[in-house]
PDB file of N, CA and C in Angstrom:
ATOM      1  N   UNK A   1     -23.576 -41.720  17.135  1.00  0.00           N
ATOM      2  CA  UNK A   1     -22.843 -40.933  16.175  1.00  0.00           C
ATOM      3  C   UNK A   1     -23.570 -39.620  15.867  1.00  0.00           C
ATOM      4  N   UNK A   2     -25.037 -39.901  15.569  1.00  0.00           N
ATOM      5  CA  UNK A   2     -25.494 -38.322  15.257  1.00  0.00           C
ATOM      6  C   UNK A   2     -25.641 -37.538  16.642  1.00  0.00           C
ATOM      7  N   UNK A   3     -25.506 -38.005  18.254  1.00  0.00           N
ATOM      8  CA  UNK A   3     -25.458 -37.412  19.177  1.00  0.00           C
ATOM      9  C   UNK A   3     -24.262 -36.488  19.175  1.00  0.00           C
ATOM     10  N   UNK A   4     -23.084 -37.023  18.656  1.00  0.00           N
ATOM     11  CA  UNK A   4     -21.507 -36.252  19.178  1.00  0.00           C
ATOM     12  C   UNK A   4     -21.852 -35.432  17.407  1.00  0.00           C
ATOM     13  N   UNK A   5     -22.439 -35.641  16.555  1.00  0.00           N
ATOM     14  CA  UNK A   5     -21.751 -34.914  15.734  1.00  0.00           C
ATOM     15  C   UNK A   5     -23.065 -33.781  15.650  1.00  0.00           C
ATOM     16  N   UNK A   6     -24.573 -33.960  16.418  1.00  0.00           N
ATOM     17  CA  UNK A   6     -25.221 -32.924  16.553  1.00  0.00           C
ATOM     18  C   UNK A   6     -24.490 -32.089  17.832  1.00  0.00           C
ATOM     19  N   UNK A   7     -23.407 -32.559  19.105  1.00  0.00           N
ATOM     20  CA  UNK A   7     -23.376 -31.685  19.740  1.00  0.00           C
ATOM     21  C   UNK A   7     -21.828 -30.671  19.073  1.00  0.00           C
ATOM     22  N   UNK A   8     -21.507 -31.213  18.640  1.00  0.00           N
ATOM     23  CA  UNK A   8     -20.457 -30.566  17.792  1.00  0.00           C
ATOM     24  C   UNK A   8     -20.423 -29.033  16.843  1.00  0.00           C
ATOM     25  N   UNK A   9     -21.881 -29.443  16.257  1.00  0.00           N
ATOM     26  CA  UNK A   9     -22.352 -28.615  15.181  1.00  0.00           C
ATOM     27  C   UNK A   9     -22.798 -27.704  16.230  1.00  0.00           C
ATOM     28  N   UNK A  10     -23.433 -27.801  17.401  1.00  0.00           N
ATOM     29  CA  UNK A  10     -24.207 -26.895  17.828  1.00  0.00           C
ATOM     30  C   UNK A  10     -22.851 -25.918  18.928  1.00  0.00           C
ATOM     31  N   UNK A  11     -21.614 -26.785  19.187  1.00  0.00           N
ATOM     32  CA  UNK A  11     -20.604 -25.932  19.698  1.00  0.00           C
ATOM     33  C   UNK A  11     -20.156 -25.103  18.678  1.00  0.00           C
ATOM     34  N   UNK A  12     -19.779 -25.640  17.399  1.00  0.00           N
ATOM     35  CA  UNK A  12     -19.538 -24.894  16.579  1.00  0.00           C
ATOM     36  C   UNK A  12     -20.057 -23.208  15.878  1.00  0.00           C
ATOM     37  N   UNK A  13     -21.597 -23.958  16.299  1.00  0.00           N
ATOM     38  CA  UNK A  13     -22.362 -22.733  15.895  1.00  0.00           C
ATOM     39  C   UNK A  13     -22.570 -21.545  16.848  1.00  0.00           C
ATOM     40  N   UNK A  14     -22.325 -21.869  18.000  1.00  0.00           N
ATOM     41  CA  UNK A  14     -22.388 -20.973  19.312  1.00  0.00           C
ATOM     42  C   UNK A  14     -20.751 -20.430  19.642  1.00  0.00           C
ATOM     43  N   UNK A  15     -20.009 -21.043  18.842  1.00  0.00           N
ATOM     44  CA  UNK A  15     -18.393 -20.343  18.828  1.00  0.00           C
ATOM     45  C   UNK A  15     -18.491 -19.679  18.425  1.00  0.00           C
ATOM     46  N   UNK A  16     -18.996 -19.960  17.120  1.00  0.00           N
ATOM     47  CA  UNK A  16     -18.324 -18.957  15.791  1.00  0.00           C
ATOM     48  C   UNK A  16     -19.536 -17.502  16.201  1.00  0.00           C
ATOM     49  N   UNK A  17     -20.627 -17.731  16.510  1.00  0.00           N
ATOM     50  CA  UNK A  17     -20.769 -16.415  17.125  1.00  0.00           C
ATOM     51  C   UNK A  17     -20.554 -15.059  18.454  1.00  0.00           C
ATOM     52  N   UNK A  18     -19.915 -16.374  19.256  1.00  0.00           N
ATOM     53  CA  UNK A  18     -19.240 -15.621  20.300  1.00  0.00           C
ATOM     54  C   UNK A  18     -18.418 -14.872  19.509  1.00  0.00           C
ATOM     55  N   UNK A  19     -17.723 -15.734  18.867  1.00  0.00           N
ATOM     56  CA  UNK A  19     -16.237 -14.959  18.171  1.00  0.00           C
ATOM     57  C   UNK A  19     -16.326 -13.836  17.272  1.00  0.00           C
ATOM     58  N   UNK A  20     -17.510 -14.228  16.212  1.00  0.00           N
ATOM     59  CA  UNK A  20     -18.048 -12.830  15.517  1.00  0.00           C
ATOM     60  C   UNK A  20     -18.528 -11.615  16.434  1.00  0.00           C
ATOM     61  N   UNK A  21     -18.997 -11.610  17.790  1.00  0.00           N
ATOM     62  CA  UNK A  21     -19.807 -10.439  18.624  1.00  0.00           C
ATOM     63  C   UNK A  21     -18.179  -9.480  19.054  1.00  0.00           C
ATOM     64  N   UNK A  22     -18.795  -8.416  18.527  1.00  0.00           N
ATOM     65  CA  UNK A  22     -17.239  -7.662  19.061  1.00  0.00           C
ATOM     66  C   UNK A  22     -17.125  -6.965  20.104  1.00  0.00           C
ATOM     67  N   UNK A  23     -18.197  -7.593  21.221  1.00  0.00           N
ATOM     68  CA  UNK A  23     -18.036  -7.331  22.609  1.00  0.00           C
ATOM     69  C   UNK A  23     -17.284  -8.594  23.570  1.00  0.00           C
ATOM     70  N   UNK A  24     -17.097 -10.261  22.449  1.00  0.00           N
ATOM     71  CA  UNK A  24     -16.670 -11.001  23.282  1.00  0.00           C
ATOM     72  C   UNK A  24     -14.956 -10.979  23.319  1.00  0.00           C
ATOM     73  N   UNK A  25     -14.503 -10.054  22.997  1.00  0.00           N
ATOM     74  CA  UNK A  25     -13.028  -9.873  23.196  1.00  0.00           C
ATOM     75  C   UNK A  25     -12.557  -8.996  23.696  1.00  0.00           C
ATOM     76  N   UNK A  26     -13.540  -7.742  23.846  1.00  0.00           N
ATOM     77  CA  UNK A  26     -13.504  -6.709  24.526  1.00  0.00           C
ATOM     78  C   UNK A  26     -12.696  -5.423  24.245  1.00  0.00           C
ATOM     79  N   UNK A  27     -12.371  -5.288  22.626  1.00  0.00           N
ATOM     80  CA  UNK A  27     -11.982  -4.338  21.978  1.00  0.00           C
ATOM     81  C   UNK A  27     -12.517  -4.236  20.812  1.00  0.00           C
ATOM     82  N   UNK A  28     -12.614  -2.982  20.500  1.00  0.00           N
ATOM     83  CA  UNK A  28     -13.480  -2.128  19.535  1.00  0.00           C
ATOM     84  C   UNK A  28     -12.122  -1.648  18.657  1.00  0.00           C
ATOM     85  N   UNK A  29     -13.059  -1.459  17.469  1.00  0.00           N
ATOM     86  CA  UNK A  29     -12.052  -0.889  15.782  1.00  0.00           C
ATOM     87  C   UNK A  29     -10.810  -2.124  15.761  1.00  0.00           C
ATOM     88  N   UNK A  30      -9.908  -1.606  14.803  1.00  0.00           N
ATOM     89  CA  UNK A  30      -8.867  -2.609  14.319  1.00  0.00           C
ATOM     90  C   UNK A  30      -8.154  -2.943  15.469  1.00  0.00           C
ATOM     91  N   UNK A  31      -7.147  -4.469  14.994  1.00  0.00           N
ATOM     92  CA  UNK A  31      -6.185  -4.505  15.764  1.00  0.00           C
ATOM     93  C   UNK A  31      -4.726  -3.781  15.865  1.00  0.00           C
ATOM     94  N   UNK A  32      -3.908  -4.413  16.024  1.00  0.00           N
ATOM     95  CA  UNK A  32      -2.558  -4.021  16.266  1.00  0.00           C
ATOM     96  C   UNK A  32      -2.066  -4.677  14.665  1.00  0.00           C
ATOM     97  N   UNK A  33      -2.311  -5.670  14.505  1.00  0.00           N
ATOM     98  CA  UNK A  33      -1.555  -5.974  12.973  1.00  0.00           C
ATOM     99  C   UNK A  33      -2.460  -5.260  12.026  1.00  0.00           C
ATOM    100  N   UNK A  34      -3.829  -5.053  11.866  1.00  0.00           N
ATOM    101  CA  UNK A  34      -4.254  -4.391  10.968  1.00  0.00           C
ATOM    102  C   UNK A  34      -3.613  -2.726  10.904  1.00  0.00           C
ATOM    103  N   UNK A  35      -3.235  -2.401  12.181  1.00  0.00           N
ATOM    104  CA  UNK A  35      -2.557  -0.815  11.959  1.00  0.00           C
ATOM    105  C   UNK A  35      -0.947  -1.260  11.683  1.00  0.00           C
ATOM    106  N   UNK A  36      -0.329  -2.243  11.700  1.00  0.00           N
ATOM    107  CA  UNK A  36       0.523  -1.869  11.404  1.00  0.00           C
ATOM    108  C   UNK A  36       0.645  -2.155   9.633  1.00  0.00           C
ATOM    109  N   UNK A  37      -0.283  -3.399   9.250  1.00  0.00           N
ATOM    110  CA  UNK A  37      -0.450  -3.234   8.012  1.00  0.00           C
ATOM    111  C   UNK A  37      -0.285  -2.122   7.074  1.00  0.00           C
ATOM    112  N   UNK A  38      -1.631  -1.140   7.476  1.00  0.00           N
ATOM    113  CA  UNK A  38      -1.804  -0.033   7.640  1.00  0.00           C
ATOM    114  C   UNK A  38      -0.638   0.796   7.096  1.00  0.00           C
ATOM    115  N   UNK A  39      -0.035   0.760   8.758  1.00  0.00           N
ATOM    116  CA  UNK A  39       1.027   1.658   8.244  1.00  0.00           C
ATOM    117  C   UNK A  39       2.090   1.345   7.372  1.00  0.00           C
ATOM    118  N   UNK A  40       2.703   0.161   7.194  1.00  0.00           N
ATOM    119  CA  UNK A  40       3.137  -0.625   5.650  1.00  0.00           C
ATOM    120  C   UNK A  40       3.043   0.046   4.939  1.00  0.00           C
ATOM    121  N   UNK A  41       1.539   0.434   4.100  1.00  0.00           N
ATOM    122  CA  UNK A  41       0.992   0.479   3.230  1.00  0.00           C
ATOM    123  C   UNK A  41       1.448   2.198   2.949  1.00  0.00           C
ATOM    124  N   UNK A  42       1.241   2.946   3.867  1.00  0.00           N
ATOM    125  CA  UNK A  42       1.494   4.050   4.353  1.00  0.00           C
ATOM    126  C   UNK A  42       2.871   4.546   4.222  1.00  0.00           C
ATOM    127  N   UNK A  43       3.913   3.904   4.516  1.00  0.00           N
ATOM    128  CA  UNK A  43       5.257   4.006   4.276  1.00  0.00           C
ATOM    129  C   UNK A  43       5.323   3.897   2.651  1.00  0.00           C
ATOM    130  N   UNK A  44       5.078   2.274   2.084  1.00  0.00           N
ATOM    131  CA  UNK A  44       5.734   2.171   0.754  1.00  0.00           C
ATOM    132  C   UNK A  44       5.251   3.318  -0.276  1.00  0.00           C
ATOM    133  N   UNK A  45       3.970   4.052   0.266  1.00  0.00           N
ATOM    134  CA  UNK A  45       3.463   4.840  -0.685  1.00  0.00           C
ATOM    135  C   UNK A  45       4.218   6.346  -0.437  1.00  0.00           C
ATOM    136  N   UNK A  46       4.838   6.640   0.711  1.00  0.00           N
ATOM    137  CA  UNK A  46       5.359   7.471   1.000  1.00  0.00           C
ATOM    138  C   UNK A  46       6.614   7.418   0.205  1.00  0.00           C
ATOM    139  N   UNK A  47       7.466   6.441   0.190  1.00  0.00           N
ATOM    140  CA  UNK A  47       8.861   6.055   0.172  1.00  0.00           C
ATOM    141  C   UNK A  47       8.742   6.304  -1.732  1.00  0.00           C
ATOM    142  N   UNK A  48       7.517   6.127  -2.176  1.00  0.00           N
ATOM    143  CA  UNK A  48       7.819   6.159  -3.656  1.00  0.00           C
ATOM    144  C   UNK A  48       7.535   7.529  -4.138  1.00  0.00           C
ATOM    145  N   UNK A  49       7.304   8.610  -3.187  1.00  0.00           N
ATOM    146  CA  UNK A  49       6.934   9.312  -3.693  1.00  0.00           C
ATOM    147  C   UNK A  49       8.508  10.742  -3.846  1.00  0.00           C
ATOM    148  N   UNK A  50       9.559   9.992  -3.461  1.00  0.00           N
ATOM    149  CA  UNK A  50      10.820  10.047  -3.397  1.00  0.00           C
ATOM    150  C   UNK A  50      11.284  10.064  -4.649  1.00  0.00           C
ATOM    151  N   UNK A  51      11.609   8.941  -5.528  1.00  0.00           N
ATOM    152  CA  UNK A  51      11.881   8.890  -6.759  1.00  0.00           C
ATOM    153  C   UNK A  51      11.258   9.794  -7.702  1.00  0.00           C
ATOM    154  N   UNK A  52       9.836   9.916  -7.694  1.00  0.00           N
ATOM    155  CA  UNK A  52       8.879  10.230  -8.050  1.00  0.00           C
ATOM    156  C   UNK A  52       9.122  11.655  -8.530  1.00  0.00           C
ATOM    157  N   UNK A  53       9.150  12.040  -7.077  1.00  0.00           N
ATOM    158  CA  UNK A  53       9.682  14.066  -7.243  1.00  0.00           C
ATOM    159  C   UNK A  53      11.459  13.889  -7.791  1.00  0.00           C
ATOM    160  N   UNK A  54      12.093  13.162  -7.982  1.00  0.00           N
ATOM    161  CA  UNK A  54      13.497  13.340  -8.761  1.00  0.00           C
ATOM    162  C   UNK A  54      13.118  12.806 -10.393  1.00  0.00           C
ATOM    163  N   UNK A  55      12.230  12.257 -10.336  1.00  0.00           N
ATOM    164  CA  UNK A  55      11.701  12.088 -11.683  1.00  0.00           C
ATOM    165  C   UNK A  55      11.490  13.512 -12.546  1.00  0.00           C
ATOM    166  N   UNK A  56      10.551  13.913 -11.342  1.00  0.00           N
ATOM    167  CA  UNK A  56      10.099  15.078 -12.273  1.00  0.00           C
ATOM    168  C   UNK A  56      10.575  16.474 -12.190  1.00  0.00           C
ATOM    169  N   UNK A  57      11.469  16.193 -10.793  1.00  0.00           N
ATOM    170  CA  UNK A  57      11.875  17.749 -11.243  1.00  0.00           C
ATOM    171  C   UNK A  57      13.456  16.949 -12.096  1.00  0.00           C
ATOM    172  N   UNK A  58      13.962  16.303 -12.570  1.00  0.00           N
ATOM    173  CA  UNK A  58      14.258  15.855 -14.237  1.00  0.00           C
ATOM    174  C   UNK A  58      13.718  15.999 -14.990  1.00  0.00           C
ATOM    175  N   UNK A  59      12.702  15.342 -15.314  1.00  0.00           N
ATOM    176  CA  UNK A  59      12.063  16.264 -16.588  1.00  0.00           C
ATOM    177  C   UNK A  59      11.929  17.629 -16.537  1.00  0.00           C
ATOM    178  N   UNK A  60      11.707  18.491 -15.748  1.00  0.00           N
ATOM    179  CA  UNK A  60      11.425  19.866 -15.980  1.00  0.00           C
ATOM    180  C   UNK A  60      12.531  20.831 -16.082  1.00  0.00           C
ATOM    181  N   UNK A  61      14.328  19.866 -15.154  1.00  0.00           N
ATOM    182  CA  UNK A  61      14.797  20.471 -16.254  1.00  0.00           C
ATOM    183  C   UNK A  61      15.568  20.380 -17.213  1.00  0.00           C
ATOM    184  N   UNK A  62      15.343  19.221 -17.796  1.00  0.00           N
ATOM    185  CA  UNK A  62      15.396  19.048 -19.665  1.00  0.00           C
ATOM    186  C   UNK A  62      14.569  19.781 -20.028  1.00  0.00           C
ATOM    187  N   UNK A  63      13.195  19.881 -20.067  1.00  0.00           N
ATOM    188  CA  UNK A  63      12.470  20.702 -20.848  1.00  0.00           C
ATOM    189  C   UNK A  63      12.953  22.187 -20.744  1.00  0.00           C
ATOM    190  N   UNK A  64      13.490  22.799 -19.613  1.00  0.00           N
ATOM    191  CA  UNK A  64      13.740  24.505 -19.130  1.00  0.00           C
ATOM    192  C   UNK A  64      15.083  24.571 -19.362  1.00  0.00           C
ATOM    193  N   UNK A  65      16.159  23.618 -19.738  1.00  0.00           N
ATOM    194  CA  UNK A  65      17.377  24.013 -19.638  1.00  0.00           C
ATOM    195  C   UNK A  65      17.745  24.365 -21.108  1.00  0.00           C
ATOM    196  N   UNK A  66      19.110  25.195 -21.483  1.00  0.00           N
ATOM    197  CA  UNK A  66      19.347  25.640 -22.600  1.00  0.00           C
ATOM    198  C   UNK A  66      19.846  24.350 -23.015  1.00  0.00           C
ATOM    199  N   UNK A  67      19.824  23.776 -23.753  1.00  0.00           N
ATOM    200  CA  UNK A  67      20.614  22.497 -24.384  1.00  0.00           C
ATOM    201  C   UNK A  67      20.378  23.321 -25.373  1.00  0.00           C
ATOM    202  N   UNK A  68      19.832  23.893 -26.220  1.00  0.00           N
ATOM    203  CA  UNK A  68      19.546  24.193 -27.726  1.00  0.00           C
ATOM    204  C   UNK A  68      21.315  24.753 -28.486  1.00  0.00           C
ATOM    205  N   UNK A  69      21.198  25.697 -27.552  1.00  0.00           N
ATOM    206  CA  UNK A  69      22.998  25.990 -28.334  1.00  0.00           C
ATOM    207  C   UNK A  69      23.673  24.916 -28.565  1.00  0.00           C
ATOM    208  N   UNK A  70      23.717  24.028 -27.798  1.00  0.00           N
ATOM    209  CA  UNK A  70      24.650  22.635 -27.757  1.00  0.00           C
ATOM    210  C   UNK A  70      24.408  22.234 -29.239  1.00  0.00           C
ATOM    211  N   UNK A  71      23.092  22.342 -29.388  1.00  0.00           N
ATOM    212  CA  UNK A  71      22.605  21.164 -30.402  1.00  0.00           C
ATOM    213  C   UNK A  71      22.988  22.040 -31.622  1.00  0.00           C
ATOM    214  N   UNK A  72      22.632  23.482 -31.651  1.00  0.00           N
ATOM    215  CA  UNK A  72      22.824  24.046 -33.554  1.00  0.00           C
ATOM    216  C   UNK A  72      24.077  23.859 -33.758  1.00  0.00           C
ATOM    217  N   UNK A  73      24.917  23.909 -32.813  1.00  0.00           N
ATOM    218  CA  UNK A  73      26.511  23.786 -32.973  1.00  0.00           C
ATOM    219  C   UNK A  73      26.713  22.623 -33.419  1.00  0.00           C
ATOM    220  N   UNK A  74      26.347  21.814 -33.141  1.00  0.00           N
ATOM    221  CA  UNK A  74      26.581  20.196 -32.971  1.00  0.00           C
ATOM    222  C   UNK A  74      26.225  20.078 -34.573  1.00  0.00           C
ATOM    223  N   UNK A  75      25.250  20.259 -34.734  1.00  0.00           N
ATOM    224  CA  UNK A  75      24.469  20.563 -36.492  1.00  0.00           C
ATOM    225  C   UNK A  75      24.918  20.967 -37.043  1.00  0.00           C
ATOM    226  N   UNK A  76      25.895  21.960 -37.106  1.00  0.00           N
ATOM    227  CA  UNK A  76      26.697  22.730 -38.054  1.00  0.00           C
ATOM    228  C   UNK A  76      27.831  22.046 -38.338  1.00  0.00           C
ATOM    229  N   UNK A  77      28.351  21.612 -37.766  1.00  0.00           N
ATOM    230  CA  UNK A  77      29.724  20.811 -37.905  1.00  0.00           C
ATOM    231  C   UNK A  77      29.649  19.491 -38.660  1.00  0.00           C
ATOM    232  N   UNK A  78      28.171  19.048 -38.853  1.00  0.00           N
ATOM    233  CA  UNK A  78      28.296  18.109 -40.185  1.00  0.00           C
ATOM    234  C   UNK A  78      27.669  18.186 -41.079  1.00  0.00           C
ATOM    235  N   UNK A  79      27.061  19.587 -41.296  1.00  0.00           N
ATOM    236  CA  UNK A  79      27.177  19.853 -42.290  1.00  0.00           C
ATOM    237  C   UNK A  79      28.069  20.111 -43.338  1.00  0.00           C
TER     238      UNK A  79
END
């Protein structure tokens, strides 16, 4: 029993560093799902930045537009 479960440990331990060396797969930097992650990430931040600019050019123009006449008029009439 401690024969199969010392040779076990010692496959184990000689896997897991093949597998960590990033010459035993034979490609360098990310993969293919990490870039497309990536680009995911890349899109949704893009895609919000859509709303974002109709947000604000709304606010800017409520703040720049004449509404004010609307309103003294509006004020006067119940008085």
């Amino acid at each position: 029993m401690k024969a199969i479960s010392a040779a076990t440990m010692s496959l184990v331990i000689t896997a897991t560093k093949a597998l960590a060396a990033t010459e035993a797969n034979g490609t360098e930097g990310m993969g293919m799902l990490a870039m497309f992650f990536i680009g995911f990430g890349v899109l949704v931040v893009l895609f919000q930045f859509v709303p974002g600019i109709m947000l604000l050019t709304g606010i800017v123009k409520g703040l720049f537009s004449r509404k004010t006449e609307e309103h003294e008029e509006a004020g006067k009439g119940k008085l």
